[in-house]
C-alpha atoms as a PDB file:
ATOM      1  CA  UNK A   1     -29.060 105.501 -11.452  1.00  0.00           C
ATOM      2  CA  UNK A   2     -30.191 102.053 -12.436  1.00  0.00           C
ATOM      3  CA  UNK A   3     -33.090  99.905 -10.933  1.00  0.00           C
ATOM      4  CA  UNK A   4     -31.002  96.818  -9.906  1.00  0.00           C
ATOM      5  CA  UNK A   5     -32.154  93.416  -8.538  1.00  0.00           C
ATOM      6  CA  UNK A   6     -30.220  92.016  -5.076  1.00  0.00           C
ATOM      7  CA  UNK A   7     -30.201  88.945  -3.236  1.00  0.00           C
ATOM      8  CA  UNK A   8     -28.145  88.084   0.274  1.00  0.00           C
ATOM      9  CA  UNK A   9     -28.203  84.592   1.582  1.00  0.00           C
ATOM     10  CA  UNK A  10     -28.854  83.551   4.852  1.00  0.00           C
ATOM     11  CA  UNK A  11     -28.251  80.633   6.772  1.00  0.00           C
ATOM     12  CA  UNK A  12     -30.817  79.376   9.093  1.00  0.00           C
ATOM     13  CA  UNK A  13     -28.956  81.391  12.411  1.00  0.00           C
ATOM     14  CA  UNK A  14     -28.662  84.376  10.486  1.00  0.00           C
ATOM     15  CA  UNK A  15     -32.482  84.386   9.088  1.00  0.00           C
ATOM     16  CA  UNK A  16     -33.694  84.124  12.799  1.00  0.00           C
ATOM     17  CA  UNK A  17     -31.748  87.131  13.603  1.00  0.00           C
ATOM     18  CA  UNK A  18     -32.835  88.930  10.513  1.00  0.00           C
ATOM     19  CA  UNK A  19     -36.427  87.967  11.268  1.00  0.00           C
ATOM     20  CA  UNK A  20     -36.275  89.549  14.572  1.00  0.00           C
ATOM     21  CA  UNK A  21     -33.781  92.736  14.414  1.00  0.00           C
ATOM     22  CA  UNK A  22     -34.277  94.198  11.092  1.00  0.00           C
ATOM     23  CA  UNK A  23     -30.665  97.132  11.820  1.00  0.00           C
ATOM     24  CA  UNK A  24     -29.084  94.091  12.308  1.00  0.00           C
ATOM     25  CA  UNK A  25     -30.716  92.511   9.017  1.00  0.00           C
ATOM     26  CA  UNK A  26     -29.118  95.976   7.236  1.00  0.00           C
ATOM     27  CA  UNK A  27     -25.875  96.363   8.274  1.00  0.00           C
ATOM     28  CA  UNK A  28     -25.637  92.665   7.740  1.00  0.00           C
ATOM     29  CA  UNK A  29     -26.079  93.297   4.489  1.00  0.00           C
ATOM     30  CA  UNK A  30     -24.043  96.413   4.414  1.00  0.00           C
ATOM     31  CA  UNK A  31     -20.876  94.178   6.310  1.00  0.00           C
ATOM     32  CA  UNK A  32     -21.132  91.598   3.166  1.00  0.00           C
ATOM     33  CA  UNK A  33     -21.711  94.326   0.339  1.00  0.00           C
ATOM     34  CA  UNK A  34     -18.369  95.532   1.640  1.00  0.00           C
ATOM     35  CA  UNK A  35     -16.362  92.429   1.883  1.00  0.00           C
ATOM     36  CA  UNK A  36     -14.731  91.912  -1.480  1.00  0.00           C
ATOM     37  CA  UNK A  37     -14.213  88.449  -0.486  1.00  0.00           C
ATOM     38  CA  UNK A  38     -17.964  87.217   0.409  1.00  0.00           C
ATOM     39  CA  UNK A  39     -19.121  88.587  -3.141  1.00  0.00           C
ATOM     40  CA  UNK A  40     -17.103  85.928  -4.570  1.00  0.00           C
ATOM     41  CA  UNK A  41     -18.139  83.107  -2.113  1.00  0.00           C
ATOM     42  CA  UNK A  42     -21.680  83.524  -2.936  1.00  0.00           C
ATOM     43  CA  UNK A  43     -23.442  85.896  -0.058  1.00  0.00           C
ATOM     44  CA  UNK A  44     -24.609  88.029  -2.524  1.00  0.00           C
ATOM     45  CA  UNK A  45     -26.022  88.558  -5.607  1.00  0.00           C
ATOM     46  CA  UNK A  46     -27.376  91.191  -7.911  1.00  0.00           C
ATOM     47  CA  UNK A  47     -29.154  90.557 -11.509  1.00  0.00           C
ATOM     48  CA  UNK A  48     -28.467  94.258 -12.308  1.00  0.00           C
ATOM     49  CA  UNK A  49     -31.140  96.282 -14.830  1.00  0.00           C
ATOM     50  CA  UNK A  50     -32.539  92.511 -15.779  1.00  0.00           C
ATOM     51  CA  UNK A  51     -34.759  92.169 -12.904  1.00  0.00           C
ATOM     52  CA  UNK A  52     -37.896  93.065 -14.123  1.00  0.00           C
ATOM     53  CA  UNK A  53     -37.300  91.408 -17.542  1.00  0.00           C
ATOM     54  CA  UNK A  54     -36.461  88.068 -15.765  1.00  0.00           C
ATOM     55  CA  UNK A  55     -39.774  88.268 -13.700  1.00  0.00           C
ATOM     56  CA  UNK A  56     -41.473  88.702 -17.396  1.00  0.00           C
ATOM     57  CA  UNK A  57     -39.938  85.438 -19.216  1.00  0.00           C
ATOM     58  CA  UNK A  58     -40.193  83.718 -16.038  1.00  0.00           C
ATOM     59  CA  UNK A  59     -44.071  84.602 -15.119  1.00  0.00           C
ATOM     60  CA  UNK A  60     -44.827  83.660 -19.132  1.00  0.00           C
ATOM     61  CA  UNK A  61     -42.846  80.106 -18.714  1.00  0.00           C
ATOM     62  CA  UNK A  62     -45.062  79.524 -15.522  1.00  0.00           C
ATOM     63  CA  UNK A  63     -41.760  79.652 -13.175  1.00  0.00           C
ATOM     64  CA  UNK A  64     -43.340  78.572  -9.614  1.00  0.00           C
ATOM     65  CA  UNK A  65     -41.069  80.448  -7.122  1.00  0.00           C
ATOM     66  CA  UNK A  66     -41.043  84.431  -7.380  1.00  0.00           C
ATOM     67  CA  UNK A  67     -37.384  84.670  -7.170  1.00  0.00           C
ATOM     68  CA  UNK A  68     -37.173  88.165  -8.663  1.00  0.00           C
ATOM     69  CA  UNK A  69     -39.341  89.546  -5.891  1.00  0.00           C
ATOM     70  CA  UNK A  70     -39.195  87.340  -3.239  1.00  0.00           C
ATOM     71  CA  UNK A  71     -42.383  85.745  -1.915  1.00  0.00           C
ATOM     72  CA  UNK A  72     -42.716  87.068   1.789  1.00  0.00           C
ATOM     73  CA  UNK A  73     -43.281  90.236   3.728  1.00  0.00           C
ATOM     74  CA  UNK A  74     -41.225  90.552   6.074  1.00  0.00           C
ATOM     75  CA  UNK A  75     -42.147  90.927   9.830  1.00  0.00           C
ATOM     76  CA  UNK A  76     -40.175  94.323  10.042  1.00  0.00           C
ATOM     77  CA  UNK A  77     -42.004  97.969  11.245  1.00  0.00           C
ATOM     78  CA  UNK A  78     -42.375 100.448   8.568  1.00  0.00           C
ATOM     79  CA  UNK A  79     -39.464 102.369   7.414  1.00  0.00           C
ATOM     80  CA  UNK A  80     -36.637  99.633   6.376  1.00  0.00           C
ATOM     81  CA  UNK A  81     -36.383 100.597   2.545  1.00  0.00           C
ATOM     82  CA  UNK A  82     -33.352  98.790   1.118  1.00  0.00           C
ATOM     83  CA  UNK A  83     -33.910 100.689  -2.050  1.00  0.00           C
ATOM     84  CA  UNK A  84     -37.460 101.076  -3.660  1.00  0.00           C
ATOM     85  CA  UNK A  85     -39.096  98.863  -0.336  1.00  0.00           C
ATOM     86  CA  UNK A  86     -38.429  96.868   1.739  1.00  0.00           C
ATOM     87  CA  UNK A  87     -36.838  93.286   1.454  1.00  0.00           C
ATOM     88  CA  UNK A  88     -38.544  90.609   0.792  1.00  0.00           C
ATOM     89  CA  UNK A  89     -37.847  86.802   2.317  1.00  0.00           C
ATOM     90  CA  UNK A  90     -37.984  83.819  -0.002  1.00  0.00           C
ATOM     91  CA  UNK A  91     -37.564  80.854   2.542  1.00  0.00           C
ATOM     92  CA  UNK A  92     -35.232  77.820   2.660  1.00  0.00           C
ATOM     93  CA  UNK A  93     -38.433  75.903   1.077  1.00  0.00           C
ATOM     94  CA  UNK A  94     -39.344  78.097  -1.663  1.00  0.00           C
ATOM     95  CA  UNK A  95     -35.066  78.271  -2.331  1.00  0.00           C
ATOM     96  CA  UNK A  96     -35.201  74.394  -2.811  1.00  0.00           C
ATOM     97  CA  UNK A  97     -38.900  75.060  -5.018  1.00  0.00           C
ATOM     98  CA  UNK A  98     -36.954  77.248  -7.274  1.00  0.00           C
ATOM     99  CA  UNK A  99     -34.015  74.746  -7.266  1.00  0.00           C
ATOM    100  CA  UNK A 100     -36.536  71.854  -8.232  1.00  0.00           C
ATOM    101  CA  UNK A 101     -37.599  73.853 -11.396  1.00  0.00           C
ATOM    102  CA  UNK A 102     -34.501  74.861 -12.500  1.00  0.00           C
ATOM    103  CA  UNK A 103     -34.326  71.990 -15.294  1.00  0.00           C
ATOM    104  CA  UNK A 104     -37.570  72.807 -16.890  1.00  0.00           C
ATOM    105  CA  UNK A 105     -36.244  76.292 -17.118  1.00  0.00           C
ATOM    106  CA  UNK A 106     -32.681  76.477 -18.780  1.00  0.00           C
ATOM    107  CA  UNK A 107     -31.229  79.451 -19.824  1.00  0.00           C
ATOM    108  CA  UNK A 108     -31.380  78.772 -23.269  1.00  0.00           C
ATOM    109  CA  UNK A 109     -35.157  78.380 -23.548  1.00  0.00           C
ATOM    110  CA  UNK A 110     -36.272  81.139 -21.505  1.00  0.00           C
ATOM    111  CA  UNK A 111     -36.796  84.045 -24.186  1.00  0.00           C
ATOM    112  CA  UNK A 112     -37.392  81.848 -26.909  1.00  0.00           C
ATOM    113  CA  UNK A 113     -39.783  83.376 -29.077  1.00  0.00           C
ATOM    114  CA  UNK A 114     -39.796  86.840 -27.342  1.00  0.00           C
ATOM    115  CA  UNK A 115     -38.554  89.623 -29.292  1.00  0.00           C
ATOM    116  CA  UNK A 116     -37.014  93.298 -27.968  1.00  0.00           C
ATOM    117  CA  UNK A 117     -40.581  94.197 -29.375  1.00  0.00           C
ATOM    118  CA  UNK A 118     -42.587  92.163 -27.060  1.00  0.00           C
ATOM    119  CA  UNK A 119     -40.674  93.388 -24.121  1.00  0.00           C
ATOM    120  CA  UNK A 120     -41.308  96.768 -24.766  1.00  0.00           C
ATOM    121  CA  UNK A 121     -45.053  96.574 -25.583  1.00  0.00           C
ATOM    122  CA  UNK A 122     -45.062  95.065 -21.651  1.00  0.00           C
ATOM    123  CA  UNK A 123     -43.349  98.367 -20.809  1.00  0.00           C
ATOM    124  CA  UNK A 124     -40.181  95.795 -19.343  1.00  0.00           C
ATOM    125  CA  UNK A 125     -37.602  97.695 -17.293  1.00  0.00           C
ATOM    126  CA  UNK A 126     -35.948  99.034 -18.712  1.00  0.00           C
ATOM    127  CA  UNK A 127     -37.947  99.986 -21.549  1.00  0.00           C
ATOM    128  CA  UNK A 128     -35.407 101.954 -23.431  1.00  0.00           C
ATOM    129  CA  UNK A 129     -33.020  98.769 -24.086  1.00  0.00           C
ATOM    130  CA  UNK A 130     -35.665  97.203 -25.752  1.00  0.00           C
ATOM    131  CA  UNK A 131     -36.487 100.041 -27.681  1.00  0.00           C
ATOM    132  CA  UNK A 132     -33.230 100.356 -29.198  1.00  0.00           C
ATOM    133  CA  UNK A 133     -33.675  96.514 -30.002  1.00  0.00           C
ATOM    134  CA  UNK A 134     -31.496  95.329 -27.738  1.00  0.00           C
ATOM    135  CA  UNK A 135     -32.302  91.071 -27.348  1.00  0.00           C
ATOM    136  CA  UNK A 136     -33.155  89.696 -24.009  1.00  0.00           C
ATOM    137  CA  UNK A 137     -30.181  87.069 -24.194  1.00  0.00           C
ATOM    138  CA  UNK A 138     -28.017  89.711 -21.459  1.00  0.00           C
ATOM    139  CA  UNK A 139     -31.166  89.094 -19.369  1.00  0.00           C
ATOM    140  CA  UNK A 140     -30.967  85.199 -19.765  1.00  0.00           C
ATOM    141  CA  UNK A 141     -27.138  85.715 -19.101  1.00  0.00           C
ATOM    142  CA  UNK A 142     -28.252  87.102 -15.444  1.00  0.00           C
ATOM    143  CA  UNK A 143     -30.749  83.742 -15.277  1.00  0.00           C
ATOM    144  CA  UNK A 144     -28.127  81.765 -16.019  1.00  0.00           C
ATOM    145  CA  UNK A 145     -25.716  83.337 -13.332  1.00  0.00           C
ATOM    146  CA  UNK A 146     -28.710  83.074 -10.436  1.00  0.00           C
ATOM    147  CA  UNK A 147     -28.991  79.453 -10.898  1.00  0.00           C
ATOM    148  CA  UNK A 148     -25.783  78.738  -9.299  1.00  0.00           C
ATOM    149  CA  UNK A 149     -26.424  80.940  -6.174  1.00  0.00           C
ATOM    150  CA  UNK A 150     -29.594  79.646  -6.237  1.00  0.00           C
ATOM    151  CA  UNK A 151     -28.535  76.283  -5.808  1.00  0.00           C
ATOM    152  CA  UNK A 152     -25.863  77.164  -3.570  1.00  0.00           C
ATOM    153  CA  UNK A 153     -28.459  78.702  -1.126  1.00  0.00           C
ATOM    154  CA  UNK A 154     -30.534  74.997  -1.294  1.00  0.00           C
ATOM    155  CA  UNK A 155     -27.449  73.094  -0.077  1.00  0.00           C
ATOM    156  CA  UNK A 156     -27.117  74.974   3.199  1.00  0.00           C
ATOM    157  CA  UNK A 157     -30.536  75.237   3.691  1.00  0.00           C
ATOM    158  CA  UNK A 158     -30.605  79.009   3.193  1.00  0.00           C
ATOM    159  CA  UNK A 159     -33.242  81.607   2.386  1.00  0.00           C
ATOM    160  CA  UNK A 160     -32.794  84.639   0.285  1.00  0.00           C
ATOM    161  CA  UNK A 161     -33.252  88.746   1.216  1.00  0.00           C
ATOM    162  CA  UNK A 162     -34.468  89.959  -2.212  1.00  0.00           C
ATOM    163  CA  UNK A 163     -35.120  93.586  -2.678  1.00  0.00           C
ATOM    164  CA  UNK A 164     -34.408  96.132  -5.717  1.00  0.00           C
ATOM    165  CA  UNK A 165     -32.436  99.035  -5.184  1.00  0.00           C
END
């Protein structure tokens, strides 16, 4: 099973709740991972296996938003692992940070100049792609995709659940 990156937005209401009844937060989550519909109108979000190589290009092009891993703990008690942890919140502010940044980062300019090699010497998940040589450009395909919800998420004010699972 793969290491995969998720995001669900919430609108203001919905982060309140979150904040303060994490089962809620879950099957919340759950509820829109089964709605075939919501997928499509932007609740949620995955970046599949590129995670972890989008946090590298990202962190070397001085990206100021962690929107891999979120930039929050959240206010929960011990034991709600969505996967390998817990969530993690990145706020309606840090959403419209991210958005504001966008520009300087374009798709097409984030893994300029890194090679499958590079990538692997960083031990990138996962590794084995890049060992085979495979180019980062299906990792700069998943940047390209996140913009949009990104920006989505800014216009109605919402934050972002980020976890990996």
């Amino acid at each position: 099973m793969s290491m995969t990156g998720k995001y669900v937005r919430l609108a203001p209401a919905e982060l309140e709740r979150a904040l303060r009844d994490p089962d809620w937060a879950a099957e919340h989550r759950s509820a829109l991972s089964g709605a075939d519909g919501l997928r499509a109108a932007g609740r949620l979000h995955t970046t599949d296996r590129a995670w972890h190589a989008l946090d590298f290009l990202l962190s070397r092009r001085g990206f100021p938003v962690d929107v891999v891993f979120g930039e929050e703990d959240l206010p929960w008690p011990a034991g709600h692992d969505w996967g390998y942890g817990p969530p993690r919140l990145l706020g309606a502010q840090r959403v419209r940070a991210a958005v504001d940044a966008l520009d300087d980062h374009a798709p097409g300019a984030l893994a300029e100049g890194v090679t499958p090699a590079d990538l692997a010497a960083a031990k990138v998940y996962p590794q084995t792609a890049w060992e085979r040589g495979e180019e980062p450009d299906w990792a700069v395909a998943h940047w390209a995709a996140l913009a949009p919800f990104l920006r989505s998420a800014a216009r109605q004010g919402g934050a972002l659940l980020v976890w990996i699972a």
